[in-house]
Protein backbone atom coordinates (compact mmCIF):
# COMPACT_ATOMS: atom_id res chain seq x y z
CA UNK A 1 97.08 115.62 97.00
CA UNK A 2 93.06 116.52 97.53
CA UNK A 3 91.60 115.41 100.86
CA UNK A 4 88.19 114.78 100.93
CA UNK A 5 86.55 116.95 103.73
CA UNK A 6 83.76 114.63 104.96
CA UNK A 7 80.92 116.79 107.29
CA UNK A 8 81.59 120.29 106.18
CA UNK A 9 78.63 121.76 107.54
CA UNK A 10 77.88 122.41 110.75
CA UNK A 11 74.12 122.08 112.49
CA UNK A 12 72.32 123.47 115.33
CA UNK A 13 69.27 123.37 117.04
CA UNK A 14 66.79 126.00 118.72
CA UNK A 15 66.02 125.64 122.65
CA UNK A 16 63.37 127.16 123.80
CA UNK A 17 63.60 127.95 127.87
CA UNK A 18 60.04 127.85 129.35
CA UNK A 19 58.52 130.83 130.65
CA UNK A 20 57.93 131.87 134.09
CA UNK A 21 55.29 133.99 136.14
CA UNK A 22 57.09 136.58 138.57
CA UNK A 23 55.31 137.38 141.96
CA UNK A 24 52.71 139.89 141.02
CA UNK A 25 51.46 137.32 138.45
CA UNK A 26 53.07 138.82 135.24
CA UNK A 27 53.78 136.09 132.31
CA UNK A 28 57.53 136.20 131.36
CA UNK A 29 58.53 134.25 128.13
CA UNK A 30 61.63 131.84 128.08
CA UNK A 31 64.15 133.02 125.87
CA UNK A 32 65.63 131.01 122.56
CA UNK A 33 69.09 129.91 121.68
CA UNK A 34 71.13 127.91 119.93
CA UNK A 35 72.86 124.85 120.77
CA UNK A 36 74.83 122.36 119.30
CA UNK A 37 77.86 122.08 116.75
CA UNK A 38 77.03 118.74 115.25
CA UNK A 39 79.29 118.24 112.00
CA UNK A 40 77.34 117.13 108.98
CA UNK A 41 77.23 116.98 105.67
CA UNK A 42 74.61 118.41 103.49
CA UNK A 43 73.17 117.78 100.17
CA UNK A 44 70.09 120.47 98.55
CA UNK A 45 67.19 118.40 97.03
CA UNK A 46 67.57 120.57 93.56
CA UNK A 47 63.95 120.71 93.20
CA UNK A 48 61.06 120.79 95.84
CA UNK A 49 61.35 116.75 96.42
CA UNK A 50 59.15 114.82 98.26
CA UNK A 51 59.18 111.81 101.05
CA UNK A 52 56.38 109.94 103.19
CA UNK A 53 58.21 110.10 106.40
CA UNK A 54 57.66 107.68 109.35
CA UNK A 55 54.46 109.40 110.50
CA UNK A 56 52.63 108.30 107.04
CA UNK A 57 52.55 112.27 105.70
CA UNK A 58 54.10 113.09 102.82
CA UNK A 59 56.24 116.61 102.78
CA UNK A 60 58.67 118.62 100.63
CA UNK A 61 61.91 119.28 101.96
CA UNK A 62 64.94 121.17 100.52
CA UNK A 63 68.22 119.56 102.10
CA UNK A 64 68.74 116.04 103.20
CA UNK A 65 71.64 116.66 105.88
CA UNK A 66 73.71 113.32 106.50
CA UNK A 67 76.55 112.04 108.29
CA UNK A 68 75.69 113.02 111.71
CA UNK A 69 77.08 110.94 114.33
CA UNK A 70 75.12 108.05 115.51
CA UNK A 71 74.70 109.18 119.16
CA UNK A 72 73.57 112.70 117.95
CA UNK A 73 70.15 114.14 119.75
CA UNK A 74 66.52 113.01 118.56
CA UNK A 75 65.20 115.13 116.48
CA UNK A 76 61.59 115.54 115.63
CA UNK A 77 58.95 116.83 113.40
CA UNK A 78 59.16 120.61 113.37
CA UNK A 79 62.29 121.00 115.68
CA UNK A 80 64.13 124.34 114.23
CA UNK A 81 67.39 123.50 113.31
CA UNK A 82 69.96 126.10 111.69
CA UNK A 83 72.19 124.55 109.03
CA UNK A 84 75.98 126.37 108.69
CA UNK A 85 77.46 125.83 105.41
CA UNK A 86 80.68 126.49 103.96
CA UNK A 87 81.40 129.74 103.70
CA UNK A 88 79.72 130.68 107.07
CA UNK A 89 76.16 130.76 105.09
CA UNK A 90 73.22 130.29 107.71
CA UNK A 91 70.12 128.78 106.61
CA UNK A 92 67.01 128.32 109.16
CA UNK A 93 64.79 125.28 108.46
CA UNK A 94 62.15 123.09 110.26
CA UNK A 95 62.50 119.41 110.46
CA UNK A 96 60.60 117.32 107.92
CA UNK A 97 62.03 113.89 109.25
CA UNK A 98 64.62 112.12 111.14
CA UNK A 99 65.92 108.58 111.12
CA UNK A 100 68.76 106.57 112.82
CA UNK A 101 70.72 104.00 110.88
CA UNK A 102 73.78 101.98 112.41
CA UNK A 103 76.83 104.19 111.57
CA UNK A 104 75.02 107.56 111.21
CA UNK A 105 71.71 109.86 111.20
CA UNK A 106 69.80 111.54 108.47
CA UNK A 107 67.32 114.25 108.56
CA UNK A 108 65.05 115.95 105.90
CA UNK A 109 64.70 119.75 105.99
């Protein structure tokens, strides 16, 4: 009997630690990472789509990426995001738009 494996893919978000200035005055950058393991499902436009989002601009994106739970992080307008699909394939995107509904969250890469 086939199961259906709901939120296959796996996302994940850049952090970006501030920087800091050491005694003799010297700039030090933060460093980056990765956080979050936020099961998902996601679904490639097929062509270069495009959506007004809720700031009025319309922009392309290439994935819509569903099904994330409903108390997931707000995301925002050019948050870096890194989507895992099956077969461990890593794809790095920006955010194009985000929106809450009841049940679950959407965003547009």
């Amino acid at each position: 009997m086939a199961v259906l494996n709901r939120n296959s893919n796996r996302l994940q978000y850049l952090v970006s630690a501030s920087g800091y200035e050491d005694e003799n005055g010297d700039y030090h950058p933060g460093e980056d990472h990765w956080e979050g393991d936020i099961p998902c499902d996601a679904v490639p436009s097929g062509k270069a789509d495009e959506k007004e989002f809720e700031d009025g601009v319309t922009r392309k994106y290439s994935y819509e990426v569903y099904n994330l739970p409903p108390d997931c992080r707000n995301f925002t307008i050019g948050d870096r995001v890194k989507l895992i699909l099956l077969g461990g394939i890593e794809r790095e995107f920006n955010v194009k738009g985000f929106h809450r509904y009841q049940l679950q969250c959407k965003i547009w890469v």
